[in-house]
N, C-alpha and C. Protein backbone atom coordinates (compact mmCIF):
# COMPACT_ATOMS: atom_id res chain seq x y z
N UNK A 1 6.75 86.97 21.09
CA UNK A 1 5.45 87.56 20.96
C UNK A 1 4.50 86.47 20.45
N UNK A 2 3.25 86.52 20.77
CA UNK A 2 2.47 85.49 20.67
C UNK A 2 1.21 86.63 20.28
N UNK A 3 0.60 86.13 18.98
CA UNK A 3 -0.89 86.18 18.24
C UNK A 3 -1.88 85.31 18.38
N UNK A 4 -2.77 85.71 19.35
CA UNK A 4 -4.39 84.88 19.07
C UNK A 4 -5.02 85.60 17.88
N UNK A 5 -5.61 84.53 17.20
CA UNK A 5 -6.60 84.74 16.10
C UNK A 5 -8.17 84.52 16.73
N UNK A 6 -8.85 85.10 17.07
CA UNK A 6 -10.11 84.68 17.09
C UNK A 6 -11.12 85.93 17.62
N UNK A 7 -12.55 85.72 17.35
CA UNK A 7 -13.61 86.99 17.25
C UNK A 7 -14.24 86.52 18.64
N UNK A 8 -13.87 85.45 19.68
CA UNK A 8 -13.99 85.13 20.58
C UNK A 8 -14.08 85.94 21.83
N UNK A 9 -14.96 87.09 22.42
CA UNK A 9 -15.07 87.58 23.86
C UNK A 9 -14.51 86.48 24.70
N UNK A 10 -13.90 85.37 24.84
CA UNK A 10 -13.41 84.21 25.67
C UNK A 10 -12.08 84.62 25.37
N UNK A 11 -11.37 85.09 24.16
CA UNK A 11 -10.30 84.84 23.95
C UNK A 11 -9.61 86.36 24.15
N UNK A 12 -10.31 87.31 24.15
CA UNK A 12 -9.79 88.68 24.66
C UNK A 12 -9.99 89.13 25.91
N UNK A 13 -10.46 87.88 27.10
CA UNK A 13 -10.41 87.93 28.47
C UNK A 13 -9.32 87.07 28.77
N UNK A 14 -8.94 85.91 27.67
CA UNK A 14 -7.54 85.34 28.29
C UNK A 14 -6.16 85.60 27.91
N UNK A 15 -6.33 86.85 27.09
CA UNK A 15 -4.63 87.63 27.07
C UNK A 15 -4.16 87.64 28.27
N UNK A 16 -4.47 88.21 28.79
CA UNK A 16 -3.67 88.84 30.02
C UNK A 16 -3.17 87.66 30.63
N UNK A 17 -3.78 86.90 31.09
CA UNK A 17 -3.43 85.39 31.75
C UNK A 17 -2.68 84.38 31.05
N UNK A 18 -2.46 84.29 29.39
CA UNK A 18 -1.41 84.21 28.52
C UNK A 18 -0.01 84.64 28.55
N UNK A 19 -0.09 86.13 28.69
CA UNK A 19 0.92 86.91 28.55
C UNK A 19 1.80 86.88 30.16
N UNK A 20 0.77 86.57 31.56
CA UNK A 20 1.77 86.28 32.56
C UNK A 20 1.94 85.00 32.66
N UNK A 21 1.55 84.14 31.85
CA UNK A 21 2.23 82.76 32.19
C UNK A 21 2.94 82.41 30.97
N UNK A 22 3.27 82.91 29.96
CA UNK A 22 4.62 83.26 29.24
C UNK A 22 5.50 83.92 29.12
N UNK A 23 5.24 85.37 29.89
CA UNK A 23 6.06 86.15 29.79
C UNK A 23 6.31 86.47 28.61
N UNK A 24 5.41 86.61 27.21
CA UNK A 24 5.81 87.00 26.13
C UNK A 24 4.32 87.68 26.01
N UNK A 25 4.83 89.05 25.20
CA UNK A 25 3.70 90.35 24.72
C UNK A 25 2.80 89.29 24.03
N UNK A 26 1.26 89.49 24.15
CA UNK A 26 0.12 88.61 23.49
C UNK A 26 -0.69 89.89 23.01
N UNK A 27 -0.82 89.74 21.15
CA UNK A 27 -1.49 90.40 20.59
C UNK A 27 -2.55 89.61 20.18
N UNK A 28 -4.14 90.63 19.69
CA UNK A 28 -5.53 90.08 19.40
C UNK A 28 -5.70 90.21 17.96
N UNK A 29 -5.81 89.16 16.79
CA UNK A 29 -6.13 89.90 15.84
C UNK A 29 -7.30 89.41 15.82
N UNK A 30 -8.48 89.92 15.37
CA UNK A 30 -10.16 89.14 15.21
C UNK A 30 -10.49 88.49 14.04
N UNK A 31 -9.34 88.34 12.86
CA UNK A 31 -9.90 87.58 11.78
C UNK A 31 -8.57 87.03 11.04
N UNK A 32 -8.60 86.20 9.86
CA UNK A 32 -7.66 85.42 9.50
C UNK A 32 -6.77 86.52 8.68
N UNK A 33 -7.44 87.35 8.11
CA UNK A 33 -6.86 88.14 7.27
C UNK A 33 -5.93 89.31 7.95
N UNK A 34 -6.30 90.17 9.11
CA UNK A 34 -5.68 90.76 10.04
C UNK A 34 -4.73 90.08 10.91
N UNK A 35 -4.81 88.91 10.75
CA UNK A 35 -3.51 87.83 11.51
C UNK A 35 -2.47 87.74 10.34
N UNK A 36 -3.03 87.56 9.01
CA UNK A 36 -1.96 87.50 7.88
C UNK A 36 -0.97 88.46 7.99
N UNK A 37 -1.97 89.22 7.92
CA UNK A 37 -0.99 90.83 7.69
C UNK A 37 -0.26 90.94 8.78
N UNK A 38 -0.83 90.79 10.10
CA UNK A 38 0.03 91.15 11.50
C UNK A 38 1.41 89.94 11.29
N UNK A 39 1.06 88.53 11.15
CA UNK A 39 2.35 87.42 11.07
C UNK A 39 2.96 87.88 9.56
N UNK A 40 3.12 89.06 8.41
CA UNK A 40 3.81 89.36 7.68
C UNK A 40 4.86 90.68 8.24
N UNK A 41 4.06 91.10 9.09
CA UNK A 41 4.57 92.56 9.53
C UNK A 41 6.03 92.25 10.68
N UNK A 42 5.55 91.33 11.37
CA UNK A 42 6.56 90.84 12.73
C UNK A 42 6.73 89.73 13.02
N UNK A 43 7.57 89.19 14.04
CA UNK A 43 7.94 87.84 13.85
C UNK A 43 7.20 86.89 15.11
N UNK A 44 6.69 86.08 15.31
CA UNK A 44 6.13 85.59 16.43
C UNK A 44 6.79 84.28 16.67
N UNK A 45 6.46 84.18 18.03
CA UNK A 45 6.92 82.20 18.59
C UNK A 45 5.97 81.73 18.27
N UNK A 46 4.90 82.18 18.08
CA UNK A 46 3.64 81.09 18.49
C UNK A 46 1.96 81.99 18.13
N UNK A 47 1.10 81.38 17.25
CA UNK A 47 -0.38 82.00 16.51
C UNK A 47 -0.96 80.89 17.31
N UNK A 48 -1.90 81.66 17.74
CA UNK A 48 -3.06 80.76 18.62
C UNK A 48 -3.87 81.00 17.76
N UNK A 49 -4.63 80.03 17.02
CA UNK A 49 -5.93 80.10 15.77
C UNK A 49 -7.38 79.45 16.82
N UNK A 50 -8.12 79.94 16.55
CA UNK A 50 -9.54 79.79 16.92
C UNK A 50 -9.77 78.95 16.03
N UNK A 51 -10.46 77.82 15.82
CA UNK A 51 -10.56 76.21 15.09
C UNK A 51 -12.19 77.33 14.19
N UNK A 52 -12.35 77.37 14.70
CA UNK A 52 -14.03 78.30 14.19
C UNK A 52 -13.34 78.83 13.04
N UNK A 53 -12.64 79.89 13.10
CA UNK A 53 -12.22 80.43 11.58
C UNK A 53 -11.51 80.12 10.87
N UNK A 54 -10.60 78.69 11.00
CA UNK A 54 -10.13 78.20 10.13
C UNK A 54 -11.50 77.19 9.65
N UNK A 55 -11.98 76.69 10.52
CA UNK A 55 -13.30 76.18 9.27
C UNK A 55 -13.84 77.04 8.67
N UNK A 56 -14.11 77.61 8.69
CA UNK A 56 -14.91 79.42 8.30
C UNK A 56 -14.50 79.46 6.69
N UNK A 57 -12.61 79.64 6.74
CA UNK A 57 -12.27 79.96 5.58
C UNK A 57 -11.10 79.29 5.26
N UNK A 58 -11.24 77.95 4.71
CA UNK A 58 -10.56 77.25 4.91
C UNK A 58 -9.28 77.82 3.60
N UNK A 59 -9.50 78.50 2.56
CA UNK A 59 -8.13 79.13 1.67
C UNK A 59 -7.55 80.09 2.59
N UNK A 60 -7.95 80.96 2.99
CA UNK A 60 -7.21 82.27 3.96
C UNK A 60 -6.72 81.54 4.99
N UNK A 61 -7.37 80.15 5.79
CA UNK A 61 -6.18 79.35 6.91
C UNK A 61 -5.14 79.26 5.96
N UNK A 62 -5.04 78.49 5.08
CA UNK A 62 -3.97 78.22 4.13
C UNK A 62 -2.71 79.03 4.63
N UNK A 63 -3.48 80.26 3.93
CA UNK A 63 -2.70 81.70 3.60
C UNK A 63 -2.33 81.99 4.93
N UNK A 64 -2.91 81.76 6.04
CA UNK A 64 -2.12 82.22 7.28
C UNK A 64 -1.30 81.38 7.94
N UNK A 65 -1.21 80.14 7.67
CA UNK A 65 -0.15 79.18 7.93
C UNK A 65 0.94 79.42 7.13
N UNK A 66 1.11 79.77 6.13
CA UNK A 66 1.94 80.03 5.08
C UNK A 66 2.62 80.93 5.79
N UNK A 67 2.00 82.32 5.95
CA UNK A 67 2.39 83.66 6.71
C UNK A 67 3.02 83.19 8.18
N UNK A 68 2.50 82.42 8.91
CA UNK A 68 3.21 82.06 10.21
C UNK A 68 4.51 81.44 10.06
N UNK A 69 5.22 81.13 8.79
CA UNK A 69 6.69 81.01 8.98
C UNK A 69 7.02 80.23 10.19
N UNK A 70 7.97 80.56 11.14
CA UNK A 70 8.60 79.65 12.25
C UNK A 70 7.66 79.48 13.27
N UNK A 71 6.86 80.32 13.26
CA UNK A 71 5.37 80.21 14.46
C UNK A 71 4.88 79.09 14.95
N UNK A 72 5.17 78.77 15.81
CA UNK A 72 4.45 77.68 16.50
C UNK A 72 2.59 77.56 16.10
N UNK A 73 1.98 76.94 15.44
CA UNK A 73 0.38 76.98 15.54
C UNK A 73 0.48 75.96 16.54
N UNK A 74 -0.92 76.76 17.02
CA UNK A 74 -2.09 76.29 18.55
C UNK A 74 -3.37 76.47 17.26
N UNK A 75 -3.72 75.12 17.56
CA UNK A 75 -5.48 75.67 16.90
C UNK A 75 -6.23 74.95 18.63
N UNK A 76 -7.79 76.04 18.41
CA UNK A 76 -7.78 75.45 20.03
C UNK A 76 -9.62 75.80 19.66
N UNK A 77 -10.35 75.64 19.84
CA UNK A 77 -11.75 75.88 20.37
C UNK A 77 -12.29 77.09 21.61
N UNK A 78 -12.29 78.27 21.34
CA UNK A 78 -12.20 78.86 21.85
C UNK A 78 -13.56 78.88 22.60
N UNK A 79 -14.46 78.57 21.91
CA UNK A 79 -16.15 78.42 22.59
C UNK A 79 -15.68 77.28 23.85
N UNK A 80 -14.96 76.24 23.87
CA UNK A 80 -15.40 75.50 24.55
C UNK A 80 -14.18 75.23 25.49
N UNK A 81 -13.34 75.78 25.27
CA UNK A 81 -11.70 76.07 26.07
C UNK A 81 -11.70 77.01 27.29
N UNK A 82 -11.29 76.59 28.52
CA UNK A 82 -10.38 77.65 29.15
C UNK A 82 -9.57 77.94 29.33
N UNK A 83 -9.45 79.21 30.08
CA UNK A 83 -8.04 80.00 29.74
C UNK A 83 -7.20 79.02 30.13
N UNK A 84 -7.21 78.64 31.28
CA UNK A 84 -6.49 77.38 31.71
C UNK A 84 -5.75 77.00 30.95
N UNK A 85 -6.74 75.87 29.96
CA UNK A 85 -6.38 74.84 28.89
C UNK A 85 -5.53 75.91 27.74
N UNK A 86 -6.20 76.70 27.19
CA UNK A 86 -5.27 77.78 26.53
C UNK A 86 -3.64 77.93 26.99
N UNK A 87 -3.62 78.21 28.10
CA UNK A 87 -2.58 78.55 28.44
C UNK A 87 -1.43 77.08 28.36
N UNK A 88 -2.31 76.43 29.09
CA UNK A 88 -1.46 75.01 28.76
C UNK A 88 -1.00 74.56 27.83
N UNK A 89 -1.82 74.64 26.74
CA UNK A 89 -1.42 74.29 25.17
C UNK A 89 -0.20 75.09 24.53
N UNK A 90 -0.56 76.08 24.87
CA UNK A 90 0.71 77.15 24.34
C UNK A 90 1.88 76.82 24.99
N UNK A 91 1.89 76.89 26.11
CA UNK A 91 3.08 76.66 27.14
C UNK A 91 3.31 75.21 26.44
N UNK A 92 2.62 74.35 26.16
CA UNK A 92 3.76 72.87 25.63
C UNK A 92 4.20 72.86 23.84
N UNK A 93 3.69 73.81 23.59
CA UNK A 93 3.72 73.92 21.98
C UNK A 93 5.05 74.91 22.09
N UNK A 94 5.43 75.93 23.04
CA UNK A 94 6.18 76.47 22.70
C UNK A 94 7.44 75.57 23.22
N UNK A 95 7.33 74.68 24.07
CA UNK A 95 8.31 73.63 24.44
C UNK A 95 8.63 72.67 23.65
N UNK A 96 7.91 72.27 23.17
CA UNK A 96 7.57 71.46 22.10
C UNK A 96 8.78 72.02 20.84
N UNK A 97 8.70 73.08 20.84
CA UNK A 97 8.80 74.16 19.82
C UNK A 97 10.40 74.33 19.53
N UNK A 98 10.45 74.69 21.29
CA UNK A 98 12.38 75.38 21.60
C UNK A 98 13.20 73.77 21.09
N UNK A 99 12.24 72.36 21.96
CA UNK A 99 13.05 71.54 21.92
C UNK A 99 13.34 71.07 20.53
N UNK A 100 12.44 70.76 19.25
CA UNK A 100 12.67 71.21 17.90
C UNK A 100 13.91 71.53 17.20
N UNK A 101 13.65 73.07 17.66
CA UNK A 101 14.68 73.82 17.26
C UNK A 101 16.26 73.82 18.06
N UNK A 102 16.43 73.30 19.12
CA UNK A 102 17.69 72.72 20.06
C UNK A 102 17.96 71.74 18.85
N UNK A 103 17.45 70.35 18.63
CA UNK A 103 17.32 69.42 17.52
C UNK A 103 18.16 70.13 16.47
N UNK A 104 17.52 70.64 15.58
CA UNK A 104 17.78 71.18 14.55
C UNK A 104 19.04 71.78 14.87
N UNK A 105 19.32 72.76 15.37
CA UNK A 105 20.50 73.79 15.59
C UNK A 105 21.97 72.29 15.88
N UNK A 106 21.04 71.07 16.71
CA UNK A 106 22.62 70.14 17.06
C UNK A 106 23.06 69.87 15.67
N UNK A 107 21.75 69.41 15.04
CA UNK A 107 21.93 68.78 13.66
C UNK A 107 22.68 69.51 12.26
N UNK A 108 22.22 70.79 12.49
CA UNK A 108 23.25 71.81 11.70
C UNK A 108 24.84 72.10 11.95
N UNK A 109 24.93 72.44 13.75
CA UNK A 109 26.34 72.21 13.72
C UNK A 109 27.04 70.56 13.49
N UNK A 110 26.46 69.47 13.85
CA UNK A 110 27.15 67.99 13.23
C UNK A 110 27.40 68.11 11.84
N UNK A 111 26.29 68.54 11.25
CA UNK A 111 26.87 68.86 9.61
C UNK A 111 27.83 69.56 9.27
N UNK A 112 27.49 71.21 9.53
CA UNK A 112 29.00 71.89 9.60
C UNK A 112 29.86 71.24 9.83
N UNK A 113 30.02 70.97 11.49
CA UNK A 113 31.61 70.25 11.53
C UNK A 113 31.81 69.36 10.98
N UNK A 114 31.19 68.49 10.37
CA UNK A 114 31.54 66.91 9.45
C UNK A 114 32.11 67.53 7.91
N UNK A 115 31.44 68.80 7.41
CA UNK A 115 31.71 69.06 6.19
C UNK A 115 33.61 70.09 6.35
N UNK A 116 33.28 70.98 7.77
CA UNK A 116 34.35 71.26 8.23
C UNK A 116 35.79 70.09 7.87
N UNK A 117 35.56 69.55 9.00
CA UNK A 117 36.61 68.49 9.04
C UNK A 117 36.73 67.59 7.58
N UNK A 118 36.10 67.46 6.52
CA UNK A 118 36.54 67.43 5.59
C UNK A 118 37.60 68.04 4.82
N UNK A 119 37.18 69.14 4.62
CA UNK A 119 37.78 70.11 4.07
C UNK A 119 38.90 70.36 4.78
N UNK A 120 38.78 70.35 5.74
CA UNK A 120 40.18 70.85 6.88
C UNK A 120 41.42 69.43 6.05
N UNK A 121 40.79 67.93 6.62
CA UNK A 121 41.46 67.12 5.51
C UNK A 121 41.75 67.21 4.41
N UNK A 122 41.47 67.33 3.56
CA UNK A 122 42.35 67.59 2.25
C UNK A 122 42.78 69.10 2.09
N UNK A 123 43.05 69.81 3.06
CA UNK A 123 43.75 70.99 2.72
C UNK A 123 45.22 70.17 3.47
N UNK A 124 45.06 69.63 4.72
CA UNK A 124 45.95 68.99 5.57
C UNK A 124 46.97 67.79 4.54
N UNK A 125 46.41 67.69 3.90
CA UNK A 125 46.35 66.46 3.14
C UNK A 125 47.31 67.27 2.23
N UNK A 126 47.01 68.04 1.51
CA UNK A 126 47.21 68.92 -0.13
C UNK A 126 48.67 69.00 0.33
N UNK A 127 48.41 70.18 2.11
CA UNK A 127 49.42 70.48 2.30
C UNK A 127 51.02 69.85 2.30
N UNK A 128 50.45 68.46 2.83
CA UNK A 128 51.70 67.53 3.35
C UNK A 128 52.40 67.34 1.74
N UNK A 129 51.55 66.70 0.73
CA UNK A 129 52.08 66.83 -0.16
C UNK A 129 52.67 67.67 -0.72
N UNK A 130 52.61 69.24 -0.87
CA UNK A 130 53.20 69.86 -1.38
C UNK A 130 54.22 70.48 -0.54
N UNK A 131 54.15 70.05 1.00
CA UNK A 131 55.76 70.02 1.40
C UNK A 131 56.47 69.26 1.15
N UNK A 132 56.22 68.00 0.65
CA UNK A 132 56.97 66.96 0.11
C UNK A 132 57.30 66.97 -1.02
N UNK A 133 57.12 68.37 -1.86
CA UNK A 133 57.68 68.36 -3.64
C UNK A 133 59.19 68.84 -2.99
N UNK A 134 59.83 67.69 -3.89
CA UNK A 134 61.70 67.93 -3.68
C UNK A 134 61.75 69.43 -4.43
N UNK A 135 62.84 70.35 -4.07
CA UNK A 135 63.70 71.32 -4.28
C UNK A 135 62.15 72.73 -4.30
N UNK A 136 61.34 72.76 -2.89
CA UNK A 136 60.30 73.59 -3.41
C UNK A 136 60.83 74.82 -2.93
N UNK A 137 60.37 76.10 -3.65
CA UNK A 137 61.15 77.45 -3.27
C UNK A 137 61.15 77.73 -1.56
N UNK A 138 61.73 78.14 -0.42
CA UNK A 138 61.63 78.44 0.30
C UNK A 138 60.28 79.68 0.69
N UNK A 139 59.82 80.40 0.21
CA UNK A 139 58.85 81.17 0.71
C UNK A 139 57.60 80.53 -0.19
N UNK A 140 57.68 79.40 -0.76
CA UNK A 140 56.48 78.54 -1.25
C UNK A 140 56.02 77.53 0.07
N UNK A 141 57.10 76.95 0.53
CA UNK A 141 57.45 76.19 1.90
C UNK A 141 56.74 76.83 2.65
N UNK A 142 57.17 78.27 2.99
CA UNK A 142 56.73 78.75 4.60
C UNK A 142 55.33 79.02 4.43
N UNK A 143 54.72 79.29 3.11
CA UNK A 143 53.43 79.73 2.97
C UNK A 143 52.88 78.32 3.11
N UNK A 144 52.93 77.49 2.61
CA UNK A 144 52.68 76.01 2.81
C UNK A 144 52.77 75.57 4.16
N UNK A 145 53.42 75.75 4.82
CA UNK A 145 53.85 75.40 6.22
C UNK A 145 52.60 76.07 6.91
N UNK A 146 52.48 77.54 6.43
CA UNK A 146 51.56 78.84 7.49
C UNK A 146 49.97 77.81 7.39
N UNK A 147 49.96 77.41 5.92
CA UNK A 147 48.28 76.69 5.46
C UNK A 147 48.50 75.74 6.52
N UNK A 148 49.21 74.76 6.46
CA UNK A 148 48.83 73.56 7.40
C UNK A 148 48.66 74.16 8.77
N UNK A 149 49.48 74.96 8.98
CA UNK A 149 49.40 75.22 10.58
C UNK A 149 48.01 75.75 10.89
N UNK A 150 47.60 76.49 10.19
CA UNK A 150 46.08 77.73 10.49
C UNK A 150 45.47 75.88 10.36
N UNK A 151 45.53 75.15 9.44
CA UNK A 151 44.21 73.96 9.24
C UNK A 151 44.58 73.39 10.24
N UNK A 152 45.56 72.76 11.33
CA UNK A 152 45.55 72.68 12.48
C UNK A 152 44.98 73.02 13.17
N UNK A 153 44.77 73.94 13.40
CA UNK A 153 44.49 75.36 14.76
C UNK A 153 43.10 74.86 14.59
N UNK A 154 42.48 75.01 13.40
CA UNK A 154 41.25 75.36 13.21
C UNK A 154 40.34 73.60 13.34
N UNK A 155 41.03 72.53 12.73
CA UNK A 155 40.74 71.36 13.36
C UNK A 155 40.95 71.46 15.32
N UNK A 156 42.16 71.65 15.72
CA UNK A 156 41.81 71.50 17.41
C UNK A 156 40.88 72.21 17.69
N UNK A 157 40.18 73.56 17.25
CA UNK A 157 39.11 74.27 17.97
C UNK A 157 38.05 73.37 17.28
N UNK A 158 37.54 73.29 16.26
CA UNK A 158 36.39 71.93 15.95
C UNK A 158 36.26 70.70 17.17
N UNK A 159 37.60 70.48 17.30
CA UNK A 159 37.07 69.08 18.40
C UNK A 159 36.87 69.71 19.42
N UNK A 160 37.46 70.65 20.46
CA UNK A 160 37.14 71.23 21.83
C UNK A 160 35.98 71.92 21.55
N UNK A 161 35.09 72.21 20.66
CA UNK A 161 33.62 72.69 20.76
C UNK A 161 32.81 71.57 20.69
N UNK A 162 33.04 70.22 20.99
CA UNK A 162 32.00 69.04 20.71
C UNK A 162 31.22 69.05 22.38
């Protein structure tokens, strides 16, 4: 879902032409404060801001950047923009946007699995040693044996997801 901000008659003739060249629902709010509240209420890809009312009020922009969370901002000139250009901007901001977040998401699982495969090591590790304590009870063994094996399993599925 995608939010334009602006009091712009330019900018409530280019929903519609937004919304089919994203394929995502495009809501109107007409001021910074009714965009706050709307980007607190639901979650959006992407706030298209009218450059006019963030000069306007430059603490309440603040406050609505704050409120836009993961939102892609577009600030755009709506007096002097067409839908065209509108549409264009959004369409690379939200690309812009996915590719980002692709980034991020690789960079989270490399961490996981690096902190993974740690841990998987010194359980692997713990384990060997404490099959190697001379005279250890037999059902201390097999439970010992069961740990290494599951930290196995669970290291080969770590590498076949790379």
């Amino acid at each position: 879902m995608i939010l334009v901000v602006s009091s712009a008659p330019k900018a409530r003739d280019s929903l519609p032409l937004l919304q089919e060249a994203t394929g995502e629902r495009v809501e109107l709010a007409l001021n910074l404060q009714s965009a706050t509240h709307e980007l607190r209420q639901r979650t959006y890809s992407a706030v298209v801001i009218d450059e006019m009312l963030l000069d306007a009020d430059p603490q309440e922009a603040e406050v609505l950047m704050e409120a836009a969370g993961c939102a892609i901002a577009v600030v755009l000139k709506f007096a002097i923009s067409s839908p065209e250009r509108l549409v264009r901007d959004v369409r690379a901001a939200l690309r812009r946007h996915e590719k980002e977040r692709a980034v991020a998401q690789h960079a989270a699982k490399t961490a996981l699995r690096s902190e993974l495969n740690e841990a998987l090591t010194g359980i692997l590790l713990s384990s060997q040693l404490a099959l190697s304590v001379p005279a250890l009870p037999p059902p201390a063994e097999a439970k010992m044996r069961s740990v290494y094996q599951l930290a196995m399993d669970m290291r080969l599925r770590l590498e076949h997801e790379r």
